[in-house]
PDB file of N, CA and C in Angstrom:
ATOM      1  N   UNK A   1      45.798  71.714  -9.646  1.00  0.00           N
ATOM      2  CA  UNK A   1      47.076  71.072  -9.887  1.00  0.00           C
ATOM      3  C   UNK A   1      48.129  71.738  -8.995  1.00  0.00           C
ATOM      4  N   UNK A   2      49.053  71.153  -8.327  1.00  0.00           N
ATOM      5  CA  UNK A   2      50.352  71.409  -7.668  1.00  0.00           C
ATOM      6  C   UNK A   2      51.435  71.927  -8.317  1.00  0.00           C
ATOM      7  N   UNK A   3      51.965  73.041  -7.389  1.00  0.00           N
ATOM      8  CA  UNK A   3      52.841  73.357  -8.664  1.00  0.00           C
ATOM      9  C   UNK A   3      54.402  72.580  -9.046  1.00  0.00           C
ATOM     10  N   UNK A   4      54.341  71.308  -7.706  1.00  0.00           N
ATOM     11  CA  UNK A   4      55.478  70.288  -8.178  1.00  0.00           C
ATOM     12  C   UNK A   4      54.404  68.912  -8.035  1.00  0.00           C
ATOM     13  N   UNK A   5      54.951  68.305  -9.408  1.00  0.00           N
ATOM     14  CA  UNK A   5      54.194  66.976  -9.530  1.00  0.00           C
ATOM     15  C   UNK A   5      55.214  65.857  -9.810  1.00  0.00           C
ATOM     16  N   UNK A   6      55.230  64.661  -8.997  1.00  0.00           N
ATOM     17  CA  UNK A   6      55.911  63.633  -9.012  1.00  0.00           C
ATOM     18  C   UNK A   6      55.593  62.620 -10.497  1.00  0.00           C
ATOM     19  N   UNK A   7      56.143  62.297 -11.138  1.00  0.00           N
ATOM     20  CA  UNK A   7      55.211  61.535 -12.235  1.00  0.00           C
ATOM     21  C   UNK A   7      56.401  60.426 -12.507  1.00  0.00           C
ATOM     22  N   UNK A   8      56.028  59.108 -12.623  1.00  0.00           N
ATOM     23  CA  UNK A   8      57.261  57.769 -12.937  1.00  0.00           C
ATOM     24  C   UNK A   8      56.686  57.669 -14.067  1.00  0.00           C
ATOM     25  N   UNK A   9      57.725  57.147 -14.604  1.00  0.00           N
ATOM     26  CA  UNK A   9      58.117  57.233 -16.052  1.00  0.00           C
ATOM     27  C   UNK A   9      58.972  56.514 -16.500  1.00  0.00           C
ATOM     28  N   UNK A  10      59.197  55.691 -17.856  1.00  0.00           N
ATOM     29  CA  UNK A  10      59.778  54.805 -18.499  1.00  0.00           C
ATOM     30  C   UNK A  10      61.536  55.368 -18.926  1.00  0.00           C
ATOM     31  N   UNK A  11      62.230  55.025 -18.673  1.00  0.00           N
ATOM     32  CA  UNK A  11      63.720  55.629 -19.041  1.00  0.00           C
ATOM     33  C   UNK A  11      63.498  55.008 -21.083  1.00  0.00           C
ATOM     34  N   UNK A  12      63.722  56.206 -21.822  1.00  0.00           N
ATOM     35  CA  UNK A  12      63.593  55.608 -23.174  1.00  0.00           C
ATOM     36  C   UNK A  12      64.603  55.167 -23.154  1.00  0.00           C
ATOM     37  N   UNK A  13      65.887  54.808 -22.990  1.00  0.00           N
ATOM     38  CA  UNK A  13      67.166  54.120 -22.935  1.00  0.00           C
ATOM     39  C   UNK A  13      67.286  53.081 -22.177  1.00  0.00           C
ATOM     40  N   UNK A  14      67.131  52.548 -21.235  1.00  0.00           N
ATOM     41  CA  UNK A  14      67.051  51.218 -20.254  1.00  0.00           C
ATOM     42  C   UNK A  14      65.967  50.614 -20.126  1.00  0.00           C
ATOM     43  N   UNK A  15      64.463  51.468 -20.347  1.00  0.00           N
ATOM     44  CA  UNK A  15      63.478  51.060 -19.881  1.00  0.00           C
ATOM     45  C   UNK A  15      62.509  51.057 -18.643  1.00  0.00           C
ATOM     46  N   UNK A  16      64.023  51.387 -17.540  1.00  0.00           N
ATOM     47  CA  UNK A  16      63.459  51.471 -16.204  1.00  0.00           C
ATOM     48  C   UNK A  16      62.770  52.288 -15.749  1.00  0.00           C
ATOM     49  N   UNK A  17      62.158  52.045 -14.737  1.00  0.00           N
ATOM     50  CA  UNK A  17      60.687  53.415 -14.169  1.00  0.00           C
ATOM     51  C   UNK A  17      61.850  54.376 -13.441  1.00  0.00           C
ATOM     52  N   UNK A  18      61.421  55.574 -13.481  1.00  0.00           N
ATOM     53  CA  UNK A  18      61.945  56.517 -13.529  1.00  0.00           C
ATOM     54  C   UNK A  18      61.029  57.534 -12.814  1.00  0.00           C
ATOM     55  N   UNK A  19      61.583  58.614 -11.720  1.00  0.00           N
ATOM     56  CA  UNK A  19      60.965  59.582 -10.885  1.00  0.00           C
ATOM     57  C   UNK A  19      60.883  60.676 -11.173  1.00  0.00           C
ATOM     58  N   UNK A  20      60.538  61.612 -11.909  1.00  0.00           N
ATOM     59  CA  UNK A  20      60.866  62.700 -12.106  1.00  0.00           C
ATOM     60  C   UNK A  20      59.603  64.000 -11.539  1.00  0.00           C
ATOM     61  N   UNK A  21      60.313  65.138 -10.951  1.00  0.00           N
ATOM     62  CA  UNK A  21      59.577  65.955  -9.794  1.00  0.00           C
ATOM     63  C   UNK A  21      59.664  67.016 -11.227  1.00  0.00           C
ATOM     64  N   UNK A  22      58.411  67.102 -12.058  1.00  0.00           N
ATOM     65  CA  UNK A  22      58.000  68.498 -12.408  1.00  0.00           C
ATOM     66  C   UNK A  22      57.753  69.399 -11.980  1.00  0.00           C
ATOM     67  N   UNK A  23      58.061  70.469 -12.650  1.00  0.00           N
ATOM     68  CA  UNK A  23      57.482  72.037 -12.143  1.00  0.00           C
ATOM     69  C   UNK A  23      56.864  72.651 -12.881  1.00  0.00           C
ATOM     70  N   UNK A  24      55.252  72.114 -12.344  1.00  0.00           N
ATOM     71  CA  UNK A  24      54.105  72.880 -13.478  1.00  0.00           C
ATOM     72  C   UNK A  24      54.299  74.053 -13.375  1.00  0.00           C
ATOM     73  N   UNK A  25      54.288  74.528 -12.304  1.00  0.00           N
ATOM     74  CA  UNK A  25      53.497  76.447 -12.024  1.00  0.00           C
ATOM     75  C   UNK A  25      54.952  77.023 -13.214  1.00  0.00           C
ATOM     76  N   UNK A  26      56.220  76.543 -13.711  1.00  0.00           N
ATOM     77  CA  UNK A  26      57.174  77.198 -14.621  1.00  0.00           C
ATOM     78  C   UNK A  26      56.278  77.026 -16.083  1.00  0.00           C
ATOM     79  N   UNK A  27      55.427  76.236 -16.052  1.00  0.00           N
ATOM     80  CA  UNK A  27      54.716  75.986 -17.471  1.00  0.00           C
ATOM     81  C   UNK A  27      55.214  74.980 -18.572  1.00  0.00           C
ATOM     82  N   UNK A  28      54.937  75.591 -19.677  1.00  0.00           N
ATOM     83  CA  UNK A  28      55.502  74.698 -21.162  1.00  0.00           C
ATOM     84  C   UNK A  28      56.896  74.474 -20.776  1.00  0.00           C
ATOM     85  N   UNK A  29      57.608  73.228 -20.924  1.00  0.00           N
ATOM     86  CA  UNK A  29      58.924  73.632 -20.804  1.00  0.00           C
ATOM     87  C   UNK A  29      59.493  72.183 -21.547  1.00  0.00           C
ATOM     88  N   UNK A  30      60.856  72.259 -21.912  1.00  0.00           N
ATOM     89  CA  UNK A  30      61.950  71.036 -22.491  1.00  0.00           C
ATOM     90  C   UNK A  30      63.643  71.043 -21.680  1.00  0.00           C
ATOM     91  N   UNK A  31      63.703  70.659 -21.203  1.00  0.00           N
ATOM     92  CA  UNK A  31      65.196  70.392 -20.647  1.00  0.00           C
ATOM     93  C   UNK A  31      65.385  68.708 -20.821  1.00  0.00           C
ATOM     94  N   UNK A  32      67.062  68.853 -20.087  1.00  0.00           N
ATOM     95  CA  UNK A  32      67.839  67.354 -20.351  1.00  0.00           C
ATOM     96  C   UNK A  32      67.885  66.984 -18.822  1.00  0.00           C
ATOM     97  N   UNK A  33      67.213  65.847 -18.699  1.00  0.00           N
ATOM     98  CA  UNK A  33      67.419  64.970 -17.308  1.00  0.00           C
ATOM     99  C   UNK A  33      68.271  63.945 -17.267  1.00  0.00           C
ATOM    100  N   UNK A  34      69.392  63.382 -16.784  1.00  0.00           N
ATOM    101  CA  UNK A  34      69.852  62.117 -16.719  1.00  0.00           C
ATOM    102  C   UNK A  34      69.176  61.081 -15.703  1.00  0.00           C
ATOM    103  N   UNK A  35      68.872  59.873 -16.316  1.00  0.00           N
ATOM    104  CA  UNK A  35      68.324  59.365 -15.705  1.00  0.00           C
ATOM    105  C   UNK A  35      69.017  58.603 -14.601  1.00  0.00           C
ATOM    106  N   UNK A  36      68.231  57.837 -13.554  1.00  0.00           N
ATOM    107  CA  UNK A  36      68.806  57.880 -12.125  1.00  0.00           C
ATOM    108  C   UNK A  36      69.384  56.240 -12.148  1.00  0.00           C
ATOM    109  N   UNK A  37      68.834  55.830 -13.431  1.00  0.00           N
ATOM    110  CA  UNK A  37      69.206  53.767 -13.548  1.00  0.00           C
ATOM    111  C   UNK A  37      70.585  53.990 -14.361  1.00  0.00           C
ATOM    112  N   UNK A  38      70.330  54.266 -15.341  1.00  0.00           N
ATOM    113  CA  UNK A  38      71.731  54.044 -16.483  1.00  0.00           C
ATOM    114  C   UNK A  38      72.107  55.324 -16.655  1.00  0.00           C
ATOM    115  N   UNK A  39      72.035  56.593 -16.137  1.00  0.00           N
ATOM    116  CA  UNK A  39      72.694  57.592 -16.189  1.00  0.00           C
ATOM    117  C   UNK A  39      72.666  58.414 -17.462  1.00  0.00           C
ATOM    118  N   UNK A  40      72.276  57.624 -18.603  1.00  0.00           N
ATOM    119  CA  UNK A  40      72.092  58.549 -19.584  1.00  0.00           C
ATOM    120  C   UNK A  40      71.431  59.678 -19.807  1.00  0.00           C
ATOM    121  N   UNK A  41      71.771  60.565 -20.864  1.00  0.00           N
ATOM    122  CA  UNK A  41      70.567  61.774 -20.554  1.00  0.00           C
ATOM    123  C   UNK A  41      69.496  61.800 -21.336  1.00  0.00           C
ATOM    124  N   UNK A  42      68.223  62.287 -20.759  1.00  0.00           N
ATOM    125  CA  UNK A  42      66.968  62.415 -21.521  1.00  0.00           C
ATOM    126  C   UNK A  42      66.068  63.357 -21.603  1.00  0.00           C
ATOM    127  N   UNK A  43      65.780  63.647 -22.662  1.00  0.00           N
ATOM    128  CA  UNK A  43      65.337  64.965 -23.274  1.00  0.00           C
ATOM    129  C   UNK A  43      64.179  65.028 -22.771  1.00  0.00           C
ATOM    130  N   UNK A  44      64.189  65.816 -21.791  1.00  0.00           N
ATOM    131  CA  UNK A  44      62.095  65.956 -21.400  1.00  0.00           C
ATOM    132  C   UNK A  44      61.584  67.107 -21.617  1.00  0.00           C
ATOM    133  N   UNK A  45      60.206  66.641 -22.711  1.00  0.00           N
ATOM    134  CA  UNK A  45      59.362  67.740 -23.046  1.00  0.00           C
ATOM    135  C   UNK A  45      57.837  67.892 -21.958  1.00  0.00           C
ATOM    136  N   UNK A  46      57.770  68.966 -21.299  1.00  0.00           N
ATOM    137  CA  UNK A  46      56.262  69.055 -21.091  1.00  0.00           C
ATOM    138  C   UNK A  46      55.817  70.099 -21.518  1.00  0.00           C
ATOM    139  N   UNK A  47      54.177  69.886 -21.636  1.00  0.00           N
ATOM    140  CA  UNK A  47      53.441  70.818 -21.863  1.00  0.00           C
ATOM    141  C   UNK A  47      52.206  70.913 -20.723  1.00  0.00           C
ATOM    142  N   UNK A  48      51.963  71.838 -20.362  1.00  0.00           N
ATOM    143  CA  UNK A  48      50.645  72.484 -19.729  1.00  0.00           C
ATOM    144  C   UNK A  48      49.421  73.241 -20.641  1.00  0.00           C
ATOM    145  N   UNK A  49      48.573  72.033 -19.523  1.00  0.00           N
ATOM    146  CA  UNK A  49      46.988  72.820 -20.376  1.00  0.00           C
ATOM    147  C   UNK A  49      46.319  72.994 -19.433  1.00  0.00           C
ATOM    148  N   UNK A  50      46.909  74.643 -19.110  1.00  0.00           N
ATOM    149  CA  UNK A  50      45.748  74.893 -18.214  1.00  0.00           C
ATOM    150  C   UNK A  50      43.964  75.213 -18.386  1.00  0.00           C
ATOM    151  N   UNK A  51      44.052  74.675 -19.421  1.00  0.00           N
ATOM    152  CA  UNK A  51      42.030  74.447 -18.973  1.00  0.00           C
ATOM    153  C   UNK A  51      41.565  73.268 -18.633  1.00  0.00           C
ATOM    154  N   UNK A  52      42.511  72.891 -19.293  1.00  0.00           N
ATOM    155  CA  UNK A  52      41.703  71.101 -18.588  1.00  0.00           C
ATOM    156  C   UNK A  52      42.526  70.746 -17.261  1.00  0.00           C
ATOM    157  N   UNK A  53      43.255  71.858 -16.730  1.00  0.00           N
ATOM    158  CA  UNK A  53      44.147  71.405 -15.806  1.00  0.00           C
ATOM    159  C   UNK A  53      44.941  70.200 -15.160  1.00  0.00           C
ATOM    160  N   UNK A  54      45.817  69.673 -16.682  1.00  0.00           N
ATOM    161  CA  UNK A  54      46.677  68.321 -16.458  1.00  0.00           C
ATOM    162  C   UNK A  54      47.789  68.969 -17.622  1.00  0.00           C
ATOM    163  N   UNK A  55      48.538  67.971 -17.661  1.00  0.00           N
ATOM    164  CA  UNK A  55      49.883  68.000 -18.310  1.00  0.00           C
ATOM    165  C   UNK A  55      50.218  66.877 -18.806  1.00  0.00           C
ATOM    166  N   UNK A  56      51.108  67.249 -20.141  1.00  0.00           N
ATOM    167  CA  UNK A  56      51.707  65.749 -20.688  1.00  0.00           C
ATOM    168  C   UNK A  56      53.056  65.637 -20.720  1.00  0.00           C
ATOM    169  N   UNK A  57      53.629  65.002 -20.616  1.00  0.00           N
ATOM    170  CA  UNK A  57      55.207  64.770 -20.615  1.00  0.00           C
ATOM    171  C   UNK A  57      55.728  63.549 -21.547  1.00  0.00           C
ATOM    172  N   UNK A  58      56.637  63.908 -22.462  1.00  0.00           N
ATOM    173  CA  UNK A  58      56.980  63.380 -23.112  1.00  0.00           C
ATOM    174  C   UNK A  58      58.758  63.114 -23.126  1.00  0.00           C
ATOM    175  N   UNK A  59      59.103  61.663 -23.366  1.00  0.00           N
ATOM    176  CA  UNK A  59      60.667  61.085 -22.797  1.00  0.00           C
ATOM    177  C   UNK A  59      61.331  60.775 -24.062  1.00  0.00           C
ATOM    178  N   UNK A  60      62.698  61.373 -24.610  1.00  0.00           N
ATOM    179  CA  UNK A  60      63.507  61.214 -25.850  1.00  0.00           C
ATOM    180  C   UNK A  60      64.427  60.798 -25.326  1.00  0.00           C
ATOM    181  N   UNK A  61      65.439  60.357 -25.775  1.00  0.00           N
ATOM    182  CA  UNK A  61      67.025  59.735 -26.227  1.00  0.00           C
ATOM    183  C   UNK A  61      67.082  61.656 -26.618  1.00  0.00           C
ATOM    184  N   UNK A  62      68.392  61.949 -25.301  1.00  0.00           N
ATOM    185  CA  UNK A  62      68.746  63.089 -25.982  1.00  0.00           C
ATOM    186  C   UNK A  62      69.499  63.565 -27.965  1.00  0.00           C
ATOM    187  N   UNK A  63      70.428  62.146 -28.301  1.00  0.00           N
ATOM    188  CA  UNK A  63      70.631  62.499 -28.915  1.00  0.00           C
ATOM    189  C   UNK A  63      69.914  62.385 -30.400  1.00  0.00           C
ATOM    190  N   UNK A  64      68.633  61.610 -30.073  1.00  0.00           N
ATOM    191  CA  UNK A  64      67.635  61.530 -31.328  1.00  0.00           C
ATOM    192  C   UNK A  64      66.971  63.007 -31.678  1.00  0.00           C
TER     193      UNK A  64
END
């Protein structure tokens, strides 16, 4: 795995596909992205598993 991964993704607020450049090699992580269609912000969770070497990412409505 790379330690920056490109992954598109659904905006949970507009819907629209969405680009976002992870940074595996930082690991487990949660920050706030605004998205690049409707500007709102969105809560992104990932996690790393490095044995099976992939990752999941998960997209919130910051303020839910």
């Amino acid at each position: 795995m790379q330690a920056l991964e490109e992954a598109t993704l659904a905006c949970p607020h507009c819907g629209e596909a969405i680009v976002l450049l992870l940074d595996i090699a930082s690991g487990t992580q949660a920050y706030i992205e605004d998205c690049q269609v409707c500007c709102q912000p969105i809560h992104v969770s990932l996690w790393i598993d490095p044995q099976a070497d992939e990752y999941h990412v998960d997209l919130r409505r910051e303020q839910d």
